[in-house]
N, C-alpha and C. Protein backbone atom coordinates (compact mmCIF):
# COMPACT_ATOMS: atom_id res chain seq x y z
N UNK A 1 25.46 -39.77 -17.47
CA UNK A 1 25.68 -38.46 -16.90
C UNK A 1 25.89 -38.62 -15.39
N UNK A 2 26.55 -38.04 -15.04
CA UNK A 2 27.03 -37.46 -13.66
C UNK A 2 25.61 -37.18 -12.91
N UNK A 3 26.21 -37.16 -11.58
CA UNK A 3 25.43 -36.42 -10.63
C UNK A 3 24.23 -35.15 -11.16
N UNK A 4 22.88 -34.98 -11.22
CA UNK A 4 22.78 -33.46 -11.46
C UNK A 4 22.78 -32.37 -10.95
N UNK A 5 23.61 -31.83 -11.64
CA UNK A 5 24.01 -29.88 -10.76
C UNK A 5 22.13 -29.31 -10.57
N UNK A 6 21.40 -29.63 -11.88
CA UNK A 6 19.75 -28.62 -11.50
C UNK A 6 19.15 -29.97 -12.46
N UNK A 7 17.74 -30.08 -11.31
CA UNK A 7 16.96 -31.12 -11.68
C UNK A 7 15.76 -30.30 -11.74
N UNK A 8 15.14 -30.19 -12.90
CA UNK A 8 13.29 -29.90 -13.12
C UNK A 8 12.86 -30.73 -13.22
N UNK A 9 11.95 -30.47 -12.60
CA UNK A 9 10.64 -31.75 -12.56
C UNK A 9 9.18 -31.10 -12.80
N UNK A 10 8.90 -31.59 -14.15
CA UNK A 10 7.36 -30.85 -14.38
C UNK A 10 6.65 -29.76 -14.09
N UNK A 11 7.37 -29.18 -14.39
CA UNK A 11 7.16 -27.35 -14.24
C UNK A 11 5.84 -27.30 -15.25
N UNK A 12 5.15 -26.61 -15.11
CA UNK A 12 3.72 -25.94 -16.00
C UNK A 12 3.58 -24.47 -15.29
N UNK A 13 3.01 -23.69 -16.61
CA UNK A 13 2.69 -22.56 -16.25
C UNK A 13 1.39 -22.11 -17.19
N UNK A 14 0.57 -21.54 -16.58
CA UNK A 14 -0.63 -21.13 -17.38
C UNK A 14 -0.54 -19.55 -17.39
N UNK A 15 -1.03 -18.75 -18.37
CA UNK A 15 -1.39 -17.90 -18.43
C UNK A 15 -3.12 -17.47 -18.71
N UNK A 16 -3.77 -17.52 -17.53
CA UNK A 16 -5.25 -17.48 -17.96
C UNK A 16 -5.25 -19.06 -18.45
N UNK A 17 -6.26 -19.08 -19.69
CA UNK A 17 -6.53 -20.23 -20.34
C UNK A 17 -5.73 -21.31 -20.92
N UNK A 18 -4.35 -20.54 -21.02
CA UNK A 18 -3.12 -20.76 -21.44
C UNK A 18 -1.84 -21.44 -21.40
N UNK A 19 -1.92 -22.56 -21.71
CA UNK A 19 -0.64 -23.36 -21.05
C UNK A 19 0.68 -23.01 -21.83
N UNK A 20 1.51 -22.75 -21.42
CA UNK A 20 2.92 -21.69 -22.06
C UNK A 20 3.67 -22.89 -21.55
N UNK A 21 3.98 -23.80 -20.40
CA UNK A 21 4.98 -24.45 -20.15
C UNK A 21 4.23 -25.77 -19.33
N UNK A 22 3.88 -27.15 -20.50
CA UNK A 22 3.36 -28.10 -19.91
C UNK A 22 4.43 -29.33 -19.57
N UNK A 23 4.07 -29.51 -18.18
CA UNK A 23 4.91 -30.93 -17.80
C UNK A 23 6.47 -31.18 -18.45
N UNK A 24 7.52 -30.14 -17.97
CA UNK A 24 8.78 -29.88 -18.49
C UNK A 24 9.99 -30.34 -17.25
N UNK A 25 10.08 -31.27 -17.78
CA UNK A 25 11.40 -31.93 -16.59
C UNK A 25 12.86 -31.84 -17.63
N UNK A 26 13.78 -32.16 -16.54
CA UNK A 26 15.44 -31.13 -17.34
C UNK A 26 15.97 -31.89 -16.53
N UNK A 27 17.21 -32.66 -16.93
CA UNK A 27 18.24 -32.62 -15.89
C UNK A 27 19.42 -31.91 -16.49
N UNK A 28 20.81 -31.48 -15.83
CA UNK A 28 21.48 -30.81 -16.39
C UNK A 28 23.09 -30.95 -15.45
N UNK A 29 23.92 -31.72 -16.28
CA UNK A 29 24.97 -32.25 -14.93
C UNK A 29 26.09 -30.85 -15.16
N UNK A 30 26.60 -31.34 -14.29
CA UNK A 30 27.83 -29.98 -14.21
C UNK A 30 28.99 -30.03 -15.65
N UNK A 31 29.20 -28.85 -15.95
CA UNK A 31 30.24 -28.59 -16.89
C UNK A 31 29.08 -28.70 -18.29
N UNK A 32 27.60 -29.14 -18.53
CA UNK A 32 26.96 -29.65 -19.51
C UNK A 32 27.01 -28.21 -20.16
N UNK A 33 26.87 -28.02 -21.03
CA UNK A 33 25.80 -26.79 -22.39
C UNK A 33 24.72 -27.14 -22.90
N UNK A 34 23.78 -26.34 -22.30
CA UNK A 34 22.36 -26.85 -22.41
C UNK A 34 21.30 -25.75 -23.69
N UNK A 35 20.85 -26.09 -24.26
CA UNK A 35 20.26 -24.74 -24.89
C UNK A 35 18.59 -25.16 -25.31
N UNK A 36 18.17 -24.50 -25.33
CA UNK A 36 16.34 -24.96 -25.02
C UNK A 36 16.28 -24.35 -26.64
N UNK A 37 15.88 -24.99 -27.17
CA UNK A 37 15.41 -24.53 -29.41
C UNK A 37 13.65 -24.82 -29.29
N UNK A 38 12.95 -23.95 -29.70
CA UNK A 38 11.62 -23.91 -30.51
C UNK A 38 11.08 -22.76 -30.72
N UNK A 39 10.16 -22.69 -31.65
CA UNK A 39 9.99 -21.73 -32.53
C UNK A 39 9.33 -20.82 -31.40
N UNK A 40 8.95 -19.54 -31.87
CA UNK A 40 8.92 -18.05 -30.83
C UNK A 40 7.19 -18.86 -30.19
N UNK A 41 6.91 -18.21 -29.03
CA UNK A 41 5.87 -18.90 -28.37
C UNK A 41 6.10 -19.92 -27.87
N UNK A 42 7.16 -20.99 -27.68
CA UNK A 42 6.66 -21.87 -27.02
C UNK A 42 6.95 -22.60 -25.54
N UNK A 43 7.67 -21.35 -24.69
CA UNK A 43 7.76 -21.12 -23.98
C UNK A 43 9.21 -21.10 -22.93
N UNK A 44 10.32 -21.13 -24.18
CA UNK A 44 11.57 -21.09 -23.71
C UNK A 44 11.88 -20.09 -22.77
N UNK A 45 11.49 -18.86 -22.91
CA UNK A 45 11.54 -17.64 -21.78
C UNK A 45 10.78 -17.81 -20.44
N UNK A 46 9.93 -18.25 -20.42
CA UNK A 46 9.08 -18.51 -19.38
C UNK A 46 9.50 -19.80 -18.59
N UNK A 47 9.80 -20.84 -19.21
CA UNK A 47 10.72 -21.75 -18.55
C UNK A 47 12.31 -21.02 -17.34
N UNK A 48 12.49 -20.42 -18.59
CA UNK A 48 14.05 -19.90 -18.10
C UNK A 48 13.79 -18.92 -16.61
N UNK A 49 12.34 -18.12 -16.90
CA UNK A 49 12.36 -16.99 -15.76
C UNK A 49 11.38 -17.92 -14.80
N UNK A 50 11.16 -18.85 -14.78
CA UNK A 50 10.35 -19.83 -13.85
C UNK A 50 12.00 -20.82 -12.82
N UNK A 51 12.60 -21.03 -13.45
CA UNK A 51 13.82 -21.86 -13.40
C UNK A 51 14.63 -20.69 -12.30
N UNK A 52 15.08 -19.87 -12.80
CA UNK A 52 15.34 -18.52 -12.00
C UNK A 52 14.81 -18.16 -11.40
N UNK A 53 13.48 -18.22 -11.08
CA UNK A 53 12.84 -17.34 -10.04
C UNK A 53 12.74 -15.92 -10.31
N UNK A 54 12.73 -15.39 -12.39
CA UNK A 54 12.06 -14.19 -12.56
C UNK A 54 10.60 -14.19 -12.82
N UNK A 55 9.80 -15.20 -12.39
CA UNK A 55 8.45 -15.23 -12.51
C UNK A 55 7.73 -15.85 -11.40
């Protein structure tokens, strides 16, 4: 892969007691299609609005 356009590096997020997004690194080069799959809960939304800056 190319250069990366967005690099994560170990993102975690707790809610209370709650770990929703543990130790999640991404790279993602330009022109890629990326799509995040697991079952409801496990923290694909919260990644996405952490990544964005809606959380």
């Amino acid at each position: 892969m190319a250069e990366a356009l967005l690099k994560i590096r170990e993102v975690e997020k707790n809610f209370g007691g709650l770990r929703a997004v543990d130790k999640v690194s991404l790279d993602v080069g330009m022109g890629s299609i990326v799509g995040l799959v697991g079952p409801n809960g496990s923290g694909k939304t919260t990644l996405f609005n952490i990544v964005f800056g809606l959380r």
